[in-house]
Protein backbone atom coordinates (compact mmCIF):
# COMPACT_ATOMS: atom_id res chain seq x y z
CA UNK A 1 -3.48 -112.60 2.62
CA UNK A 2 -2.03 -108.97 3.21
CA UNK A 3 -4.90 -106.14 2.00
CA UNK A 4 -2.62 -104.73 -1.00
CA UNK A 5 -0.28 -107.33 -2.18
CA UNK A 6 2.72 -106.24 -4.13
CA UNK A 7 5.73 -108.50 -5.83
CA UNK A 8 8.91 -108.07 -3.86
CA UNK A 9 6.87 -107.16 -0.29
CA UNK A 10 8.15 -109.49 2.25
CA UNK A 11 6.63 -112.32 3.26
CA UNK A 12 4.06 -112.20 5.88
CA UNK A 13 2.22 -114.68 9.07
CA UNK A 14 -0.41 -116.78 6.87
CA UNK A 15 -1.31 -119.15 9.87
CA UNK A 16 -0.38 -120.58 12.90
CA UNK A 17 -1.02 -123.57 15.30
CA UNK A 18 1.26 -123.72 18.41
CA UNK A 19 2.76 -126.98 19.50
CA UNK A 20 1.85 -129.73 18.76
CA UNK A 21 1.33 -129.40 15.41
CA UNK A 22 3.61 -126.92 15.12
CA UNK A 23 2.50 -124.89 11.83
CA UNK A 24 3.79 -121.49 10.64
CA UNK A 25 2.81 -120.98 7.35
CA UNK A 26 3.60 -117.69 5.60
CA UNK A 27 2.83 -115.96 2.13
CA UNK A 28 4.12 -113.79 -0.40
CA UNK A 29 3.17 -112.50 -3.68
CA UNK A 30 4.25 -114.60 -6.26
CA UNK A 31 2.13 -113.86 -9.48
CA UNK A 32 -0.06 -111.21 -10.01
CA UNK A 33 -2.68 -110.54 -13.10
CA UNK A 34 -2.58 -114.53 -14.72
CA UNK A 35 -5.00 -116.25 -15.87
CA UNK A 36 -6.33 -119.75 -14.93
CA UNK A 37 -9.00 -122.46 -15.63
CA UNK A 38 -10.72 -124.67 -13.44
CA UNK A 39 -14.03 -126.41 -13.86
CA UNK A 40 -16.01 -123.82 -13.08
CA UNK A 41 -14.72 -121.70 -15.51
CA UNK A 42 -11.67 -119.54 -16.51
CA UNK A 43 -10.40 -116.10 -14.29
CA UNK A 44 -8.61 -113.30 -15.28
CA UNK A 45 -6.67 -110.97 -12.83
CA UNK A 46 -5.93 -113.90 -10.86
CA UNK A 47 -3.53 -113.18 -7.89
CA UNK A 48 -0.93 -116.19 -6.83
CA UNK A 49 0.34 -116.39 -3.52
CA UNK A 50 2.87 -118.77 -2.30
CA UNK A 51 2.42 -120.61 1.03
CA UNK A 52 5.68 -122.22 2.79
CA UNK A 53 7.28 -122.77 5.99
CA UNK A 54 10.44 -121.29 6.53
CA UNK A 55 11.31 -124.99 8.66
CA UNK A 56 10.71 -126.54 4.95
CA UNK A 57 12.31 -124.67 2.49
CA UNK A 58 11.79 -127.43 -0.14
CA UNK A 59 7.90 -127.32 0.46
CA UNK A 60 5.54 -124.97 -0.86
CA UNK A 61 2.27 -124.47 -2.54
CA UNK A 62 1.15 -121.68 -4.64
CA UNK A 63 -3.14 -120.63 -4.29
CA UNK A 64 -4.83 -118.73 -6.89
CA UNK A 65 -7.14 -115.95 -6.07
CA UNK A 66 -9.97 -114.62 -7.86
CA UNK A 67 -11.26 -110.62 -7.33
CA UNK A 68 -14.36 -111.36 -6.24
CA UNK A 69 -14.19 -115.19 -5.83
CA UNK A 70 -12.47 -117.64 -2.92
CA UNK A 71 -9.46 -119.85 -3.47
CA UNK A 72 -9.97 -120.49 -6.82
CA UNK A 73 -7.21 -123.28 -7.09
CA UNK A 74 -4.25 -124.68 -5.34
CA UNK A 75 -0.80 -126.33 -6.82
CA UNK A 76 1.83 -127.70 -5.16
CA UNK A 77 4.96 -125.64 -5.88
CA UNK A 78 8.38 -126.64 -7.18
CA UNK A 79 11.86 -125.41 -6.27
CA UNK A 80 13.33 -122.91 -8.53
């Protein structure tokens, strides 16, 4: 995750594994300031950042971050 995410910044290198697993995942803001429960309790200010590979554009995931907190909760993403 970039150090001062904005909507509309580009997307950016979120991981990488060379061959042969061939990964490339990158992020982008996607949300910022939501809210969202899990079982440990409720977050406000939440940041959302969606994952994807540009080799699967049909494939993504979005992962909710928490000031102060880890990955506080992952979804898989739909196509809009």
């Amino acid at each position: 995750m970039i150090a001062h995410p904005r909507l509309g910044a580009a997307d950016y290198a979120q991981g990488f594994a060379p061959p042969p697993v061939n990964w490339a995942d990158r992020g982008q803001t996607y949300k910022v300031d939501q809210q969202t429960c899990v079982p440990a309790g409720c977050y406000k200010g939440v940041l959302v950042i969606r994952e994807f590979e540009r080799s699967k554009p049909d494939a993504s995931q979005l992962k909710y971050y928490a000031r102060g907190r880890r990955q506080c909760s992952r979804r898989l993403a739909r196509r809009e």
